[in-house]
Each structure stands twice: as structure tokens, then as C-alpha cells.
C-alpha atoms as a PDB file:
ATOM      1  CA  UNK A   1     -16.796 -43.881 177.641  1.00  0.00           C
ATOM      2  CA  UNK A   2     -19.894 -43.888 175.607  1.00  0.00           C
ATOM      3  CA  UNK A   3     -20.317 -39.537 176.376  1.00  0.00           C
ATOM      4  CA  UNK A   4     -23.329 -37.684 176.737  1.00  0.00           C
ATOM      5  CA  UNK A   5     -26.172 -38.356 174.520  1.00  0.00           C
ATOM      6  CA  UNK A   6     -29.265 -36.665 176.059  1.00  0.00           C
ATOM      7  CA  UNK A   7     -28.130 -33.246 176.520  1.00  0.00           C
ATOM      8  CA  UNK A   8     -31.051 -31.179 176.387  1.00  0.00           C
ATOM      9  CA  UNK A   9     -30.804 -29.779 179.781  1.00  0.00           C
ATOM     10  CA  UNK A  10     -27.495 -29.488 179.489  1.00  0.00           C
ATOM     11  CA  UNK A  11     -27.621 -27.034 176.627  1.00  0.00           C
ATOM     12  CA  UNK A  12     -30.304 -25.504 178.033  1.00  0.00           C
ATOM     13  CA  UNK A  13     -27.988 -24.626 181.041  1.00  0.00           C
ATOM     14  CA  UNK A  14     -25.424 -23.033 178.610  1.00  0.00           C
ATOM     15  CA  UNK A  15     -27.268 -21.227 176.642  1.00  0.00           C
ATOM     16  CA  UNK A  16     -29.278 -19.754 180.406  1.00  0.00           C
ATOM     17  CA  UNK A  17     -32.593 -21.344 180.285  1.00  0.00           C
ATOM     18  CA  UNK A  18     -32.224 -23.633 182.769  1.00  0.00           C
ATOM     19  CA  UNK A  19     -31.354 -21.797 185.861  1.00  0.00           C
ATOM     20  CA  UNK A  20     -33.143 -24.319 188.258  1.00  0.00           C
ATOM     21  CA  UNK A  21     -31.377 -27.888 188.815  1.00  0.00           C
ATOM     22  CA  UNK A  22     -32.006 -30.042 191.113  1.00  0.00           C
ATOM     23  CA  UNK A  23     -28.874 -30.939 193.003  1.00  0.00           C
ATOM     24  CA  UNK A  24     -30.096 -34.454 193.671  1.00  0.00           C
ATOM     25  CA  UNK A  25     -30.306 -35.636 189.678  1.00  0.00           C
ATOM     26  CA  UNK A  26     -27.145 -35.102 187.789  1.00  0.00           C
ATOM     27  CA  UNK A  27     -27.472 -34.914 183.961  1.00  0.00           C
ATOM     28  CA  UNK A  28     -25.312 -35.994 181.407  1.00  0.00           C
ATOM     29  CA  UNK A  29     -23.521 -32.951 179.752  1.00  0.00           C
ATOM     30  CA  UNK A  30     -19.942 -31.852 179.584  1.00  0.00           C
ATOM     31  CA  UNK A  31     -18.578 -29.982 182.508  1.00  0.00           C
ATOM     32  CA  UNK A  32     -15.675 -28.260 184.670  1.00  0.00           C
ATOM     33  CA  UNK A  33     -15.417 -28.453 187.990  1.00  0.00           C
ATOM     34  CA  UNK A  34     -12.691 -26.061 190.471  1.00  0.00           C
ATOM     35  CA  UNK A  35     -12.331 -27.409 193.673  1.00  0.00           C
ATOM     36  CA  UNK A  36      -9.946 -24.796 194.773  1.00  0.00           C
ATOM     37  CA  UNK A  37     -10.065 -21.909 194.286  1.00  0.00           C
ATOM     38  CA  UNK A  38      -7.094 -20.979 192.043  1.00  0.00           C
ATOM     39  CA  UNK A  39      -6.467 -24.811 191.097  1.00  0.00           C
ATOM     40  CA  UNK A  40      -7.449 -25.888 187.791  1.00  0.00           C
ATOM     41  CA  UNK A  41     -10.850 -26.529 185.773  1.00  0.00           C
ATOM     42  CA  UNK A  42     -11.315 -30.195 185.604  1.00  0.00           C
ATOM     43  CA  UNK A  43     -13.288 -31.495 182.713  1.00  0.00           C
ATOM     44  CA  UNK A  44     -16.336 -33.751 183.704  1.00  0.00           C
ATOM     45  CA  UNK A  45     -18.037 -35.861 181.108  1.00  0.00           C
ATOM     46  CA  UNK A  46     -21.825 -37.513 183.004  1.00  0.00           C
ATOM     47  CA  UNK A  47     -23.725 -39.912 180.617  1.00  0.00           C
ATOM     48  CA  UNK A  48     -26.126 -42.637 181.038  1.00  0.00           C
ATOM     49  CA  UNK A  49     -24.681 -45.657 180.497  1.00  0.00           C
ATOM     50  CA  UNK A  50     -27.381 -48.084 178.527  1.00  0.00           C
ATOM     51  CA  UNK A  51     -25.244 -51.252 179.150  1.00  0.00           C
ATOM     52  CA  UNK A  52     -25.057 -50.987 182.855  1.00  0.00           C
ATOM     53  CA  UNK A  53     -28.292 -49.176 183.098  1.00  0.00           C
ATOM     54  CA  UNK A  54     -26.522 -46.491 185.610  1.00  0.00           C
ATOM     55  CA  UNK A  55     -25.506 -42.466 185.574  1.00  0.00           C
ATOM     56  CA  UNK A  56     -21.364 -42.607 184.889  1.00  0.00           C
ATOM     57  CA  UNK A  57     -19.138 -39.703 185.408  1.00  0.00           C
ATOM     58  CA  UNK A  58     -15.356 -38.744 184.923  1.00  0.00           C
ATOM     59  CA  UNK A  59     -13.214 -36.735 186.275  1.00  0.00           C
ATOM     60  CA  UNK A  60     -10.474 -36.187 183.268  1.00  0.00           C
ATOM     61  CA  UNK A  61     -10.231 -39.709 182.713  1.00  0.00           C
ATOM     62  CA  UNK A  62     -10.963 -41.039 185.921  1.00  0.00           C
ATOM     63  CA  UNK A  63     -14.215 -43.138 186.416  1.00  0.00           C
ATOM     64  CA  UNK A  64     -15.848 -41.091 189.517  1.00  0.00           C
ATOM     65  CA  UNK A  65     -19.313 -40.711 191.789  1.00  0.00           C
ATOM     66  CA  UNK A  66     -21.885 -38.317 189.102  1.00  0.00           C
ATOM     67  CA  UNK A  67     -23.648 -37.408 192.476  1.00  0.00           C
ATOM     68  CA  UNK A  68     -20.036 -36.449 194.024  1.00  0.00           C
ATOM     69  CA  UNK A  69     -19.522 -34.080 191.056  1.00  0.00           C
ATOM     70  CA  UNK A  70     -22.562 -32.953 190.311  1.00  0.00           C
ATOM     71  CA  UNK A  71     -22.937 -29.870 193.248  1.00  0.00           C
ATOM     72  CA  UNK A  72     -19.788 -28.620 191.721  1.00  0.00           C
ATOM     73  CA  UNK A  73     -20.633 -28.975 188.177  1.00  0.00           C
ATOM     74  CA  UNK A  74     -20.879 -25.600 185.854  1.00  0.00           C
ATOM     75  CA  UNK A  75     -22.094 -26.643 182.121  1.00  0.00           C
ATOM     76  CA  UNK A  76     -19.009 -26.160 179.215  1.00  0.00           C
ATOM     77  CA  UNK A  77     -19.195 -26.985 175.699  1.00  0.00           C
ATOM     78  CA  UNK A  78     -17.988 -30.147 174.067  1.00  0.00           C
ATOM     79  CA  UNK A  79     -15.284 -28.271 172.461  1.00  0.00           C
ATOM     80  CA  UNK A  80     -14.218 -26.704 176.010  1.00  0.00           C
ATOM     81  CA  UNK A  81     -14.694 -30.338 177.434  1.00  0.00           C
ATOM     82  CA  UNK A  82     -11.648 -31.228 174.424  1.00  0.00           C
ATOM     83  CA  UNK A  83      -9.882 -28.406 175.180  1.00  0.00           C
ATOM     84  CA  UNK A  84      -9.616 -28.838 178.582  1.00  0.00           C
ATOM     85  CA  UNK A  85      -8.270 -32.497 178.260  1.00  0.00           C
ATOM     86  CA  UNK A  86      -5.723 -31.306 176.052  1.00  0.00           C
ATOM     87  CA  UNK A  87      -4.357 -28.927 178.312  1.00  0.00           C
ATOM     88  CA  UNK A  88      -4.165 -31.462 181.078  1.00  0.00           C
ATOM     89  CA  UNK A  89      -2.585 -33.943 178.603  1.00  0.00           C
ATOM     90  CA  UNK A  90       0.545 -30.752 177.930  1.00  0.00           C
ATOM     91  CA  UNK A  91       0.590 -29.424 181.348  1.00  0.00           C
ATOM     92  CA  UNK A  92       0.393 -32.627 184.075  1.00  0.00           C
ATOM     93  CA  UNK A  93       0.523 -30.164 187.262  1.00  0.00           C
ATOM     94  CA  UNK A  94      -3.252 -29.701 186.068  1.00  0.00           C
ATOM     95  CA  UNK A  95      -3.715 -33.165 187.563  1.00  0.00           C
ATOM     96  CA  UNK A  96      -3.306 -32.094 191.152  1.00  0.00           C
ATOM     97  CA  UNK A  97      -7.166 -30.962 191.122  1.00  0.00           C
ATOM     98  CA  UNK A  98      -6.931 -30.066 195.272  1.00  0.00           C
ATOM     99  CA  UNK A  99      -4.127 -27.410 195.063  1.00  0.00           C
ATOM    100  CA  UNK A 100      -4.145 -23.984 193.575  1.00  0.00           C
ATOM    101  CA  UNK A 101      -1.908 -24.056 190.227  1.00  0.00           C
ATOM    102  CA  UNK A 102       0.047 -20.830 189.225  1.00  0.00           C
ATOM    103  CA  UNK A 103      -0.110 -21.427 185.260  1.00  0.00           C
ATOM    104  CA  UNK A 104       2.241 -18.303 185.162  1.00  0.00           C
ATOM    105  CA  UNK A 105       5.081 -19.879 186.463  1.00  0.00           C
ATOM    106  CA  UNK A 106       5.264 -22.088 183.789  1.00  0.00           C
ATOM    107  CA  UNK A 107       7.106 -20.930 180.309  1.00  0.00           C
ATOM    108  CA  UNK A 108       4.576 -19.842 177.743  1.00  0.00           C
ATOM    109  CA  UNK A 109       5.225 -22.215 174.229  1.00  0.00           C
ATOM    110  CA  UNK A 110       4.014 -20.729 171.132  1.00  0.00           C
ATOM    111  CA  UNK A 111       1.158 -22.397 169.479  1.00  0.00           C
ATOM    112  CA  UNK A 112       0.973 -24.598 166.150  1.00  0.00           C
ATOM    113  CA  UNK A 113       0.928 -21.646 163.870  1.00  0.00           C
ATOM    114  CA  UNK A 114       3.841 -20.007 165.863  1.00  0.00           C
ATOM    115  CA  UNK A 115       2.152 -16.807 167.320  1.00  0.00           C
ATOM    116  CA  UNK A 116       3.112 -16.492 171.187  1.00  0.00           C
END
């Protein structure tokens, strides 16, 4: 994945400027999506691909439809983009995007530095 590049109206969106999209023109940003509600946040990367000359999306790290996504789309961070891959990588019942997911039900585990 090449990732975002022009992200101007991305961080626009974050930071509340951009209230108005158009929900016919994705743009290349990080995202989540919930399709459920109580199921998981799903990372979205959109980006312009220059070799193919086409929008590209993913949905954690599968290739998917940017104008599928995009209605569902609220803008993250890069760093909440990482973060949110990471917990998919430690927890794989975040995979099952559809269903609601009761992260409470799973054992807490400390973190690196060994605070709960």
C-alpha cells in the first residue's frame, strides 16, 4: 500500500473544518469504520494510487471498494489508524467486522510497562 499522501481534507475533517463532504468523492485519509453497532472500529486507509491511476482503499488489510467505505467513513489519525491495526493483530475476534464484539469478555493483559 503506498498510504495517503494528499490529506488536506482529511485533516481538515479532524481538526472540524470540513464539515461538508461529498459522499460521491472519497478522499484519501486514514479512517474507522463500525458497521454494527457494538462491533469493532475497522481501520480504513484510501489513497490514490499513481501507478494504476485509481482511488484504493482497505479495510484492515483487505484491498476493498473506496466508494463502498466511504458513506461510513469517520476521519482518525495516523497514529489511531496504527493503533487500531495493532489491536486487530492481538485480538482476531476484531476481524468479524458484521457482529457486535463484547471486548469485556475477554481477559485484560497488562501492557509493556506492566500497569493493568
Amino acid at each position: 500500500m503506498g498510504g495517503p499522501k494528499n490529506t488536506t481534507w482529511h485533516m481538515g475533517a479532524i481538526l472540524g473544518f470540513n464539515r461538508v463532504r461529498d459522499e460521491r468523492a472519497p478522499r484519501e485519509g486514514w479512517y474507522e469504520v463500525q458497521f454494527v453497532e457494538g462491533g469493532p472500529r475497522v481501520p480504513v486507509a484510501i489513497w490514490f494510487d499513481e501507478e494504476t491511476d485509481q482511488l484504493k482503499a482497505t479495510e484492515g488489510n483487505s484491498p476493498e471498494d473506496p466508494w463502498r467505505l466511504w458513506r461510513f467513513c469517520v476521519p482518525i489519525t495516523e497514529r489511531e489508524y496504527r493503533s487500531l491495526m495493532a489491536a486487530r493483530e492481538e485480538n482476531p475476534d476484531m476481524a468479524a467486522t458484521h457482529v457486535p464484539l463484547d471486548l469485556t469478555a475477554r481477559a485484560a493483559r497488562p501492557n509493556r510497562r506492566g500497569a493493568a
